[in-house]
N, C-alpha and C. Protein backbone atom coordinates (compact mmCIF):
# COMPACT_ATOMS: atom_id res chain seq x y z
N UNK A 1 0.85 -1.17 0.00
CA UNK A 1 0.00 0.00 0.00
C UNK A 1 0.90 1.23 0.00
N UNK A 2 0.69 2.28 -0.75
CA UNK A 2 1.14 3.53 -1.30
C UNK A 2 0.92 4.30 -0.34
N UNK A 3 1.35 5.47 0.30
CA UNK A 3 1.38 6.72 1.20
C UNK A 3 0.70 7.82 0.29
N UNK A 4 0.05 8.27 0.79
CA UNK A 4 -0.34 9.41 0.05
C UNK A 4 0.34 10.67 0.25
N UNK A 5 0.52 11.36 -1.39
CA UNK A 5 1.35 12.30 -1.44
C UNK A 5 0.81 13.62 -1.09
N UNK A 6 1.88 14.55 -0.46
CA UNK A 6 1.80 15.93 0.66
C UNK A 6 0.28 16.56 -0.10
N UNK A 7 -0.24 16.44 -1.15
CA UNK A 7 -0.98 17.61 -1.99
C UNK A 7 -2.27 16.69 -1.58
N UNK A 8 -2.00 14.80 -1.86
CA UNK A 8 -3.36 13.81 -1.41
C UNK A 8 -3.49 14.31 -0.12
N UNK A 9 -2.73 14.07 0.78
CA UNK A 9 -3.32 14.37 2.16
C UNK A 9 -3.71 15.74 2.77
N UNK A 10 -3.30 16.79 2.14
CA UNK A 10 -3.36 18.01 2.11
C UNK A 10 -4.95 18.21 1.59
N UNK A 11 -5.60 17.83 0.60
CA UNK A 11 -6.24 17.72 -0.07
C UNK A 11 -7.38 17.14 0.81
N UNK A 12 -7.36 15.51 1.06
CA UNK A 12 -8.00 14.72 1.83
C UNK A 12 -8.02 15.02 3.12
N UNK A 13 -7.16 15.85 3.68
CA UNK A 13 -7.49 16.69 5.44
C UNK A 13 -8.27 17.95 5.00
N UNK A 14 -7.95 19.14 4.19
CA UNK A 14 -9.38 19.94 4.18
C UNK A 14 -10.80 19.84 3.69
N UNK A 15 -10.75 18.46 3.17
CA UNK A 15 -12.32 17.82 3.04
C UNK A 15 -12.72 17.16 3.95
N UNK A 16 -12.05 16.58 4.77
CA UNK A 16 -12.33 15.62 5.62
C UNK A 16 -12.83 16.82 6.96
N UNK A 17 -11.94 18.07 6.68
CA UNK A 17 -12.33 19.07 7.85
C UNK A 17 -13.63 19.44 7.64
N UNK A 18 -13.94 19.85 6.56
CA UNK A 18 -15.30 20.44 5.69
C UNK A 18 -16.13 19.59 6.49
N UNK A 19 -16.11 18.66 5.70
CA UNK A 19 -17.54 17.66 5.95
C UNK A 19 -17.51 17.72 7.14
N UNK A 20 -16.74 17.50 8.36
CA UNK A 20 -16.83 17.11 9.78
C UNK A 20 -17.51 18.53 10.23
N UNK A 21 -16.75 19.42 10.09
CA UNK A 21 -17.52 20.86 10.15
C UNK A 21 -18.64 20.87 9.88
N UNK A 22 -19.45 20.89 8.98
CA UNK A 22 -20.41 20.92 8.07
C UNK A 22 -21.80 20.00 8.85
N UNK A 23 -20.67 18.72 9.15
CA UNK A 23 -21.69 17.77 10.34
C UNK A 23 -21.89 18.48 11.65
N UNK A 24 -21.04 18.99 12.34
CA UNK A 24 -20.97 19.41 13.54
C UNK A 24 -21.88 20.76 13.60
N UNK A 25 -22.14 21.87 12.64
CA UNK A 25 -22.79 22.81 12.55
C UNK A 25 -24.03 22.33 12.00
N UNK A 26 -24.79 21.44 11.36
CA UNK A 26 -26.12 20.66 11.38
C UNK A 26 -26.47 20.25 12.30
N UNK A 27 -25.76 19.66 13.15
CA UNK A 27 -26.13 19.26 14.45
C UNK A 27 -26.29 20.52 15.30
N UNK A 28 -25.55 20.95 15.59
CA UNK A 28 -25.27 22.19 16.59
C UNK A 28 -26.51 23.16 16.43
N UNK A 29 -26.60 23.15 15.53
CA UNK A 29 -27.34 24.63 14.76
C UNK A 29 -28.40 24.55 13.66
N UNK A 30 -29.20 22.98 14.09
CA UNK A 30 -30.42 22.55 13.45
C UNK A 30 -31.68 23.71 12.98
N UNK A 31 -31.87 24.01 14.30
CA UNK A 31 -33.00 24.94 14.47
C UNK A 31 -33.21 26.12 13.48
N UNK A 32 -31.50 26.35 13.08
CA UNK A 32 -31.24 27.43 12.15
C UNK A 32 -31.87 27.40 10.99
N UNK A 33 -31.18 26.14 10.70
CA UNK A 33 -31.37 25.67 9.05
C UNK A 33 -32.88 25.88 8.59
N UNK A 34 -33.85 25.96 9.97
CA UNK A 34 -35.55 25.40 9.24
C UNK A 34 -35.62 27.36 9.02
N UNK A 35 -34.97 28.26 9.57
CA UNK A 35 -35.21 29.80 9.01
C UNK A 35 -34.35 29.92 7.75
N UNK A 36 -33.40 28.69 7.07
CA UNK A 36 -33.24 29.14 5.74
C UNK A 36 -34.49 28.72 5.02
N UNK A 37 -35.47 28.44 4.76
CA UNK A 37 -36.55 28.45 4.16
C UNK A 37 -36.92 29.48 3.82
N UNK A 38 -36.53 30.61 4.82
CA UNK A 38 -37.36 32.37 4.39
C UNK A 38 -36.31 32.39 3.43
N UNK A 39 -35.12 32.06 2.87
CA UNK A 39 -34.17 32.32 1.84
C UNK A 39 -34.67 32.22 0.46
N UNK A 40 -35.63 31.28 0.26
CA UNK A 40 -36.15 30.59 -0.93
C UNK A 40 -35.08 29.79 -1.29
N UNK A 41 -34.87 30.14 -2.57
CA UNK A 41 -33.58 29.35 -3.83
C UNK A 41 -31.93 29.71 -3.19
N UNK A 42 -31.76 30.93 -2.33
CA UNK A 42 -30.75 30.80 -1.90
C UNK A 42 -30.66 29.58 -1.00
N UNK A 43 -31.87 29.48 -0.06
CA UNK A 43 -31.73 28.57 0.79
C UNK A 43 -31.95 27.35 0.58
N UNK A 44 -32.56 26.65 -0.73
CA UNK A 44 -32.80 25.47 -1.41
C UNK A 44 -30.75 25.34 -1.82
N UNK A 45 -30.35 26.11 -2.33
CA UNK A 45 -29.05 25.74 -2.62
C UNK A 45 -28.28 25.45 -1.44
N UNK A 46 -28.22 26.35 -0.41
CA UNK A 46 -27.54 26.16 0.77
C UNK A 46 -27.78 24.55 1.56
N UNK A 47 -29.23 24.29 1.10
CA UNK A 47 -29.64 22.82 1.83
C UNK A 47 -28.81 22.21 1.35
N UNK A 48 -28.95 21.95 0.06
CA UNK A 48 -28.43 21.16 -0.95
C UNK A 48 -27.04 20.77 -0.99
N UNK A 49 -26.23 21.80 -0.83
CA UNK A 49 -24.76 21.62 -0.50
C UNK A 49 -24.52 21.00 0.57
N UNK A 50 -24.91 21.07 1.60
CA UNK A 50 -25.25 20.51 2.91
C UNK A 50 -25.10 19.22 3.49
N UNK A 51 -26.70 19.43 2.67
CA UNK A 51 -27.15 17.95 3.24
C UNK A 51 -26.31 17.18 2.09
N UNK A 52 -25.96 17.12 0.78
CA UNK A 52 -25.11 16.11 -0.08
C UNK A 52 -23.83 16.38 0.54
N UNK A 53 -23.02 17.06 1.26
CA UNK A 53 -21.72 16.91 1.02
C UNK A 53 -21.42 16.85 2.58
N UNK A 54 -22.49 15.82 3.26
CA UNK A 54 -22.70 15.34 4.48
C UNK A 54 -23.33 14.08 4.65
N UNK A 55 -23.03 13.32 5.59
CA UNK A 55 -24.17 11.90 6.06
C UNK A 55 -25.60 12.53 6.52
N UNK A 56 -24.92 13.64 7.71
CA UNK A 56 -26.18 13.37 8.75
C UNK A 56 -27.44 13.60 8.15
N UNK A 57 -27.81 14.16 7.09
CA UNK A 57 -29.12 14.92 7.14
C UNK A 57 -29.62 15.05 5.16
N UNK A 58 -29.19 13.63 5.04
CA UNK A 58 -29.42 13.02 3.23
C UNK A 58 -30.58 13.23 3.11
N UNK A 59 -31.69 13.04 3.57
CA UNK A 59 -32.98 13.12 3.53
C UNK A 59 -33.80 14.37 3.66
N UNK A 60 -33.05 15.16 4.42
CA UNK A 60 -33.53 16.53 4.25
C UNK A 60 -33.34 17.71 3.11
N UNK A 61 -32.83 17.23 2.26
CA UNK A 61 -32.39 18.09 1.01
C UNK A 61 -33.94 17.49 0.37
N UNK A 62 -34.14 16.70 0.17
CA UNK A 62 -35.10 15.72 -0.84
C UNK A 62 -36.13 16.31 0.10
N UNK A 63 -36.55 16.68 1.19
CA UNK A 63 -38.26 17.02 1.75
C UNK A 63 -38.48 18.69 1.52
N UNK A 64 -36.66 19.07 1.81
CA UNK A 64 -36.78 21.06 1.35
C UNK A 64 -37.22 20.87 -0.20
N UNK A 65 -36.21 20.21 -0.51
CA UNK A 65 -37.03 20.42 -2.53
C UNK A 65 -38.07 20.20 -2.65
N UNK A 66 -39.10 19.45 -2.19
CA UNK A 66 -40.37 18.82 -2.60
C UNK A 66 -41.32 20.12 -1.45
N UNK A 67 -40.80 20.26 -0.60
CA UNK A 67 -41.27 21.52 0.02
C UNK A 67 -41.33 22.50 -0.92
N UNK A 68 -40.18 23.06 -1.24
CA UNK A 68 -39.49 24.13 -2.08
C UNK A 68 -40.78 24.25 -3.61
N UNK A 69 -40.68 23.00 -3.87
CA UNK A 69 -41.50 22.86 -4.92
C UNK A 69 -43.04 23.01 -5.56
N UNK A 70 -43.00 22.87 -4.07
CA UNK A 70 -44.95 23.15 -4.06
C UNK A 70 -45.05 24.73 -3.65
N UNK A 71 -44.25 25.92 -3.58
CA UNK A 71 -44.60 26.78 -2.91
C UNK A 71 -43.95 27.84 -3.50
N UNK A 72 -42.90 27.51 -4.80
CA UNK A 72 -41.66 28.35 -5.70
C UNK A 72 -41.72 27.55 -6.85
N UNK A 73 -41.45 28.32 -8.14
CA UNK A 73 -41.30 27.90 -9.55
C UNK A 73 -40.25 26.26 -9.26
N UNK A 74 -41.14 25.67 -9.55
CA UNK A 74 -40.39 24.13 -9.33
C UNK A 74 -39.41 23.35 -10.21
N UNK A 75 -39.26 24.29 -11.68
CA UNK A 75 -37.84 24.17 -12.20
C UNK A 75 -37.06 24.63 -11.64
N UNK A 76 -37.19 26.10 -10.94
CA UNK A 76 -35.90 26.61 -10.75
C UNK A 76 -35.40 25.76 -9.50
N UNK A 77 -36.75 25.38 -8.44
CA UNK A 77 -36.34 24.39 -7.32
C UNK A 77 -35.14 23.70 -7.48
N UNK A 78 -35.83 22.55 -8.81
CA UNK A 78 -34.98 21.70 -9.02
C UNK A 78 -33.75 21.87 -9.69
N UNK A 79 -33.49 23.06 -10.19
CA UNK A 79 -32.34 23.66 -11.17
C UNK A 79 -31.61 23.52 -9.80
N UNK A 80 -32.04 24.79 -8.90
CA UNK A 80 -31.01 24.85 -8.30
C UNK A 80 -30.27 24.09 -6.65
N UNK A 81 -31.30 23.06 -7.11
CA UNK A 81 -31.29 22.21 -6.04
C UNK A 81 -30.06 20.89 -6.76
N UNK A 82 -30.07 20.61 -8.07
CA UNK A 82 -29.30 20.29 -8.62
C UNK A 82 -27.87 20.96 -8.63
N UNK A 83 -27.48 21.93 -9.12
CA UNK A 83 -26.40 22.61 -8.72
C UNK A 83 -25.83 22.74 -7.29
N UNK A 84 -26.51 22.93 -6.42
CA UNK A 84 -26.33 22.50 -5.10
C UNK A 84 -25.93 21.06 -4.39
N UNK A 85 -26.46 20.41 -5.23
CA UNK A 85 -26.23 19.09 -4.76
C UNK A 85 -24.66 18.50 -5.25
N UNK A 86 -24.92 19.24 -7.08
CA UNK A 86 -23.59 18.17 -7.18
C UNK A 86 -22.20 19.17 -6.68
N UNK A 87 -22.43 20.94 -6.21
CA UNK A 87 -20.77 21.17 -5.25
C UNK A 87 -20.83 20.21 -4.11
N UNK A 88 -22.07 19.60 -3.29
CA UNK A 88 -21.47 19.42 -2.28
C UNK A 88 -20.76 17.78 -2.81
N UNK A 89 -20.98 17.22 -3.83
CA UNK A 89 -20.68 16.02 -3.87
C UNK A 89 -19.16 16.63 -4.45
N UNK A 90 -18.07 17.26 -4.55
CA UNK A 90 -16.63 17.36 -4.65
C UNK A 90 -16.42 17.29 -3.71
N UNK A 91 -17.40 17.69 -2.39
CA UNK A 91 -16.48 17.08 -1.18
C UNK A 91 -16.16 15.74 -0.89
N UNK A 92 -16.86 14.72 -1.55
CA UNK A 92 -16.66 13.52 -1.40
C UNK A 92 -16.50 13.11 -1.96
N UNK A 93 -16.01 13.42 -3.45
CA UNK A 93 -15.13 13.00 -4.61
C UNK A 93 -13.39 13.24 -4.03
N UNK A 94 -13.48 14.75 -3.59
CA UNK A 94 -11.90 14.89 -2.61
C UNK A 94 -11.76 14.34 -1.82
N UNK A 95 -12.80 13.61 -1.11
CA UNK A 95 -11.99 12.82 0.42
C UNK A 95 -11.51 11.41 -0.38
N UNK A 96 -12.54 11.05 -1.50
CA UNK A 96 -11.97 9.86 -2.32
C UNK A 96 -10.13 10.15 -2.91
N UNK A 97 -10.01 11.03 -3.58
CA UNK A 97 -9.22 11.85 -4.59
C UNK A 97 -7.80 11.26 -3.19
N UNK A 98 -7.84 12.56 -2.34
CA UNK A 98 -6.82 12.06 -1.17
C UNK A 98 -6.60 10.64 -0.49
N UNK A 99 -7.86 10.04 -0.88
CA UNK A 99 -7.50 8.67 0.01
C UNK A 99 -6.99 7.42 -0.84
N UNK A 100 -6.93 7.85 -2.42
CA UNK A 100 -6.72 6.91 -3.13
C UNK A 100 -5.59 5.74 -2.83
N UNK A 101 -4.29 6.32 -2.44
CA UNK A 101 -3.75 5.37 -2.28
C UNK A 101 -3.76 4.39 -1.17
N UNK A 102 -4.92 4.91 -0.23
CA UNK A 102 -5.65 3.34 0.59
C UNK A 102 -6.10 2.56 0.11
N UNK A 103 -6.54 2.67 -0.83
CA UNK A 103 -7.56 1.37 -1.70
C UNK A 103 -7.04 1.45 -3.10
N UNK A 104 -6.90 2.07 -3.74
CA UNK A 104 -6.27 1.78 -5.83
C UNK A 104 -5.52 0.59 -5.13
N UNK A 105 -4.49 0.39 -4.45
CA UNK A 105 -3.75 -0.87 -4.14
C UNK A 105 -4.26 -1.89 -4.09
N UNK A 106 -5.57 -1.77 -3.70
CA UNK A 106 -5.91 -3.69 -2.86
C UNK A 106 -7.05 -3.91 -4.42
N UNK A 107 -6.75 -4.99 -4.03
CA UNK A 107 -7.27 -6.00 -5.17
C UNK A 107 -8.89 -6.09 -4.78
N UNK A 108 -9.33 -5.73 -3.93
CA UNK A 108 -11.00 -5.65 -3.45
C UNK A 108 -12.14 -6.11 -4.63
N UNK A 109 -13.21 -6.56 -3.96
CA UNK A 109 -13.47 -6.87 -5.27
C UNK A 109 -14.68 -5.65 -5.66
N UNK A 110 -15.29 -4.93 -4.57
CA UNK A 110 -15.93 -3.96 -5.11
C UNK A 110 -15.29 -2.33 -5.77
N UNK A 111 -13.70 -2.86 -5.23
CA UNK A 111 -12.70 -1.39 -6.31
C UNK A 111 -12.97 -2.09 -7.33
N UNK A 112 -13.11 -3.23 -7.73
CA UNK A 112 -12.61 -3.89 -9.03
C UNK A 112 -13.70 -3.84 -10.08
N UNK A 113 -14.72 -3.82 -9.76
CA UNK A 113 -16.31 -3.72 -10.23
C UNK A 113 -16.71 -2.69 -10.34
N UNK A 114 -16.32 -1.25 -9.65
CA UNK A 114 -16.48 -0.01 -9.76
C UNK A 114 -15.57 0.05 -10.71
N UNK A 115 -14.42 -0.12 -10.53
CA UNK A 115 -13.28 0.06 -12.16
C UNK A 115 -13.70 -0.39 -13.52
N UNK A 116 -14.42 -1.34 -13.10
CA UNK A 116 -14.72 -1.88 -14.44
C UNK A 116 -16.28 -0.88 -14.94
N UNK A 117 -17.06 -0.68 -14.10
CA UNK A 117 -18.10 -0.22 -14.37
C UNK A 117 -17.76 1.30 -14.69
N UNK A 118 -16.91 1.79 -14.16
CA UNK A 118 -16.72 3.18 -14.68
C UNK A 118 -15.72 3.73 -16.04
N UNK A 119 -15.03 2.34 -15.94
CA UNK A 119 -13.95 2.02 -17.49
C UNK A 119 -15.27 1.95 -18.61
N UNK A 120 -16.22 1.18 -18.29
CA UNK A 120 -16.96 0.78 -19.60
C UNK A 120 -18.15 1.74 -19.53
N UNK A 121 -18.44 2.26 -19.10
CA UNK A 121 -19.73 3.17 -18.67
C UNK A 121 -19.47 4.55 -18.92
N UNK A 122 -18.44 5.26 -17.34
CA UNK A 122 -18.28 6.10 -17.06
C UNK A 122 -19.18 7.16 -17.15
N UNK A 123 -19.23 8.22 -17.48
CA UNK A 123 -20.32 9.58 -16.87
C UNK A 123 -21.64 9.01 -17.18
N UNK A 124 -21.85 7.95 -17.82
CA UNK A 124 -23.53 7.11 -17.61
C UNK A 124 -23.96 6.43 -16.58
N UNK A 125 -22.83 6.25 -15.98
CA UNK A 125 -22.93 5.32 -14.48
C UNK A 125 -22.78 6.39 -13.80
N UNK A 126 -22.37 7.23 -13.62
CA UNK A 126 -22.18 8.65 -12.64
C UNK A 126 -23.81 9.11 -12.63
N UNK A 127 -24.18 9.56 -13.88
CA UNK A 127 -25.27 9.96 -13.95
C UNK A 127 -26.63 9.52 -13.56
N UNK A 128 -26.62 8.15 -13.87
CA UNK A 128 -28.06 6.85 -13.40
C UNK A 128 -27.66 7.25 -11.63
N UNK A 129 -26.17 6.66 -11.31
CA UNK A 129 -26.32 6.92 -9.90
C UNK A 129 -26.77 7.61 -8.97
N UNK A 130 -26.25 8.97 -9.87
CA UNK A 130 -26.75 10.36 -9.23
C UNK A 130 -28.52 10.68 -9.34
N UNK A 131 -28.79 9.89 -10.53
CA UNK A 131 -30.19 10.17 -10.68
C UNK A 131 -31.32 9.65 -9.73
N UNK A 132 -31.06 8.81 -9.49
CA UNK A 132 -32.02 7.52 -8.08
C UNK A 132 -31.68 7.95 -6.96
N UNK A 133 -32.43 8.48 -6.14
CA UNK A 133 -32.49 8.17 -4.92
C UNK A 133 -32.16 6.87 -4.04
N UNK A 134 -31.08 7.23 -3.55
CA UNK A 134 -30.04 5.53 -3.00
C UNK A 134 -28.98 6.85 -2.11
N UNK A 135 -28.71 6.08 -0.88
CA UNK A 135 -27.82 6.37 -0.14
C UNK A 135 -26.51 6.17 -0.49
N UNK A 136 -26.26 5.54 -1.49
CA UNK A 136 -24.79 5.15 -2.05
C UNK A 136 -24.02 6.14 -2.74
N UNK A 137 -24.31 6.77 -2.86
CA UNK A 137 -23.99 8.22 -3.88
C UNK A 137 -22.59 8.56 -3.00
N UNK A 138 -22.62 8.83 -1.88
CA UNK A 138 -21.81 9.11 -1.14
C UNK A 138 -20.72 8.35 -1.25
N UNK A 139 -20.37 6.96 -1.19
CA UNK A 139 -19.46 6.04 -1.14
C UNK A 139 -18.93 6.06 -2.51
N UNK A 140 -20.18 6.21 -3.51
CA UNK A 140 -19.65 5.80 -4.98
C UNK A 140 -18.38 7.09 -5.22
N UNK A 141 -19.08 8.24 -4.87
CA UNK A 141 -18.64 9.54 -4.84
C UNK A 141 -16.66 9.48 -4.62
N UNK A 142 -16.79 9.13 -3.43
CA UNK A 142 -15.54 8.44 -2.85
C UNK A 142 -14.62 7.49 -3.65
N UNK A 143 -15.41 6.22 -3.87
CA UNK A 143 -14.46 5.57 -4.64
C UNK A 143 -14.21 6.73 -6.17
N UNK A 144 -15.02 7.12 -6.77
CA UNK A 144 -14.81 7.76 -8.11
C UNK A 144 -13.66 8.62 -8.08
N UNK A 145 -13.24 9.02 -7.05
CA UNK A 145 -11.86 9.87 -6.38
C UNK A 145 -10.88 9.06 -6.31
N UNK A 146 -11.01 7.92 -5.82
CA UNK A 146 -10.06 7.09 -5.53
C UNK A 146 -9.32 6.31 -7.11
N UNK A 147 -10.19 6.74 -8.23
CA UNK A 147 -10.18 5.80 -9.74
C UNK A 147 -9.22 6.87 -10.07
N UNK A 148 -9.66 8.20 -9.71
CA UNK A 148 -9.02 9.31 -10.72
C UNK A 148 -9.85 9.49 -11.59
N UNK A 149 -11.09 9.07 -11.71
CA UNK A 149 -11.68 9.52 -12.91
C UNK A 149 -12.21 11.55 -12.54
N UNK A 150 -12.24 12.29 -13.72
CA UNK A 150 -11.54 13.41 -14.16
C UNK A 150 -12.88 14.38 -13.48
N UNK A 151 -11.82 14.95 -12.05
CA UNK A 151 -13.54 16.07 -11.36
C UNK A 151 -14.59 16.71 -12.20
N UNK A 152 -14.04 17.30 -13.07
CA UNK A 152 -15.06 18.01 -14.33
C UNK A 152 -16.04 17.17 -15.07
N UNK A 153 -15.49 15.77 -15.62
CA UNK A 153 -16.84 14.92 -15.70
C UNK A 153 -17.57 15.09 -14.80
N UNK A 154 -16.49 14.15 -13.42
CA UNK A 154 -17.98 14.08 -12.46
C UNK A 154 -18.64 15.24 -11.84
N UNK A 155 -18.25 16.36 -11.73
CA UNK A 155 -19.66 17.37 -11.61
C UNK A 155 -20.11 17.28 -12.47
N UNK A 156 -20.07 17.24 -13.86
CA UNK A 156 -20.94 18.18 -14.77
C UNK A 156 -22.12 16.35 -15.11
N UNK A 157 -21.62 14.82 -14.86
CA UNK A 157 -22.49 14.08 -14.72
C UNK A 157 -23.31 14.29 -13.37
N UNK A 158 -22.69 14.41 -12.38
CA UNK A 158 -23.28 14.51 -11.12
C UNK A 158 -24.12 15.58 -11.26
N UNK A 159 -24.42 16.78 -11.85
CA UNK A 159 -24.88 18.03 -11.89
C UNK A 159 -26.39 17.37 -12.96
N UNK A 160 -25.78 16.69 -13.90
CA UNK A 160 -26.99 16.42 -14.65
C UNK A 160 -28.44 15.47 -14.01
N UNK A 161 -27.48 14.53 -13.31
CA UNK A 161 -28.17 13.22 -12.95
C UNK A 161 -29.07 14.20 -11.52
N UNK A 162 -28.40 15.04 -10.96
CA UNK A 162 -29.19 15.43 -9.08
C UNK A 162 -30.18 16.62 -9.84
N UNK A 163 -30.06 17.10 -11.03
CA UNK A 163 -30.95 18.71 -11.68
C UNK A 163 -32.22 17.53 -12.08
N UNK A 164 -32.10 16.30 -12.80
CA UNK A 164 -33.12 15.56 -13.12
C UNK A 164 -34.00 15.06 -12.05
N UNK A 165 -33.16 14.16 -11.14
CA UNK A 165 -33.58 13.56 -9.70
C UNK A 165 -34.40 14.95 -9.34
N UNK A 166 -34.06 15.78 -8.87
CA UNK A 166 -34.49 17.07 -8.20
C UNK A 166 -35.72 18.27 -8.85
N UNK A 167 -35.73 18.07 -9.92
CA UNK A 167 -36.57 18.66 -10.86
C UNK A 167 -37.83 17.31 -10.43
N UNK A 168 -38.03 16.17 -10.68
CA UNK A 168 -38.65 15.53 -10.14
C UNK A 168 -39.59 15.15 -9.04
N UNK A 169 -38.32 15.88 -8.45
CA UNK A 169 -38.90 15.83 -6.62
C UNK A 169 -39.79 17.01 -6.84
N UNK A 170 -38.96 17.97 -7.35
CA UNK A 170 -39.86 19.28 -7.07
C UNK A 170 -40.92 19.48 -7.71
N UNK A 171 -41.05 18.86 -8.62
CA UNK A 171 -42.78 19.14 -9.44
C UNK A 171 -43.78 18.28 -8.74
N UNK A 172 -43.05 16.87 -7.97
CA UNK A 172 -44.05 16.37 -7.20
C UNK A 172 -44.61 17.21 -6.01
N UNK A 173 -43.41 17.88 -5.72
CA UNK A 173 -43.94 19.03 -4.08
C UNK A 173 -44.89 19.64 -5.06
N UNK A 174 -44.70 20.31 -6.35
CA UNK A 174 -45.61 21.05 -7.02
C UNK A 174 -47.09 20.53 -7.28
N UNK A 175 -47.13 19.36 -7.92
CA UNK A 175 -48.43 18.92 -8.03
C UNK A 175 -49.20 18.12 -6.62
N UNK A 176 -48.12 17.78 -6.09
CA UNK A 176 -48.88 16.71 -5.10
C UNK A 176 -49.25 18.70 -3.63
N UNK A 177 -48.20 19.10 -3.13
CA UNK A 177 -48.56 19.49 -2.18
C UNK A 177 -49.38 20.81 -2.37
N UNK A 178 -49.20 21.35 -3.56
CA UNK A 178 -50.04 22.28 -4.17
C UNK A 178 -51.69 21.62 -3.74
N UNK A 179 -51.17 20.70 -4.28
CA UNK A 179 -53.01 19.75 -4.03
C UNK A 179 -53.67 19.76 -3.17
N UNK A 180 -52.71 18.93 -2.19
CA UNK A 180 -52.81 19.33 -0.60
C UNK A 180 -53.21 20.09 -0.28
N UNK A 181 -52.77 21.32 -0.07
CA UNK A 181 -53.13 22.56 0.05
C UNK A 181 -54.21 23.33 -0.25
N UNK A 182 -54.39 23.28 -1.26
CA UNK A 182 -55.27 23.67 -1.88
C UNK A 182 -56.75 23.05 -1.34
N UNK A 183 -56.61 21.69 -1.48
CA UNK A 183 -57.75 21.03 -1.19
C UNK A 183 -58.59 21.23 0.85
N UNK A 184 -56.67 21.69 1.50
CA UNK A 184 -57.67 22.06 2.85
C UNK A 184 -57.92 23.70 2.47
N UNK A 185 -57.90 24.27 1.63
CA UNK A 185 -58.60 25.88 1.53
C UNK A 185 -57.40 26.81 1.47
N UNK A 186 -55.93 26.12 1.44
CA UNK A 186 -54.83 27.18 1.88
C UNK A 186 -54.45 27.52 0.41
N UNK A 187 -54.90 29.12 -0.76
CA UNK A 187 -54.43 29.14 -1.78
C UNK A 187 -53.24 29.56 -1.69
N UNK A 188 -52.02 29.50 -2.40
CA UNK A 188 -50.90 29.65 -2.59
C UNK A 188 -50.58 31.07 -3.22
């Protein structure tokens, strides 16, 4: 197994700070986050970065958009809930990026199946991934750092696949909670 070089670990310690930060102020400072809602789209982006380029709180990006959506133009929701989503996923393409030479070494068999799937695929497998709702995004995110495959693909697949996913979500907040709403007397 390979050491990672001064720029990998350099690299892989101010992401690794980010995200831990990032966790520790979600936690800390929950209560906050529900007054970025008065933000609108600033604050749909701010979720978004957030909650993707974090564990604790995956699920809450996906209920602000579908929120977001029923109550604000639900393309732009999802536009910019997409853009939001895929900066925060470089944070976990960089913690991959720095940690590569823990794992490119070992013969594993799920490095080996991600290699192969991203050799023969690549930004189509980024993209399906990013598109579904699945908790794996995060890990895949990681290993895709660890391949070297090229950051600028993966935002601009990751950007496509979370603007689709998210545009989705948000027309459902649009049609479904609009409905809702509507139907107990509350017009919009």
């Amino acid at each position: 197994m390979r050491r990672p070089t001064r720029r990998e670990a350099l690299i892989g310690g101010i992401s690794v700070a980010i995200t831990i930060a990032l966790s520790v102020f979600i936690i800390l400072h929950r209560e906050y986050l529900y007054e970025i809602r008065r933000w609108g789209y600033v604050g749909c982006f701010v979720i978004s970065v957030l909650t993707n380029g974090t564990f604790i709180l995956p699920g809450f990006g996906i209920v602000f958009t579908f929120t977001l959506g029923g109550v604000l133009n639900p393309a732009v929701v999802g536009a910019v809930a997409g853009i939001g989503e895929a900066v925060g996923a470089i944070g976990a393409y960089l913690t991959g990026y720095a940690g590569r030479g823990l794992i490119r070494d070992s013969n594993s068999g799920l490095y080996l199946r991600l290699s192969n799937l991203v050799d023969r695929h690549g930004s189509k497998a980024i993209f399906f991934v990013s598109a579904v709702l699945s908790p794996l995004f995060y890990p895949f995110a990681v290993l895709l750092g660890t391949l070297r495959f090229g950051w600028v693909r993966f935002f601009l697949a990751t950007w496509a696949g979370r603007t689709v996913k998210n545009m989705i979500i948000a027309y459902l907040g649009y049609f479904g909670l609009r409905s809702v709403l509507q139907w107990l007397g509350m017009n919009i």
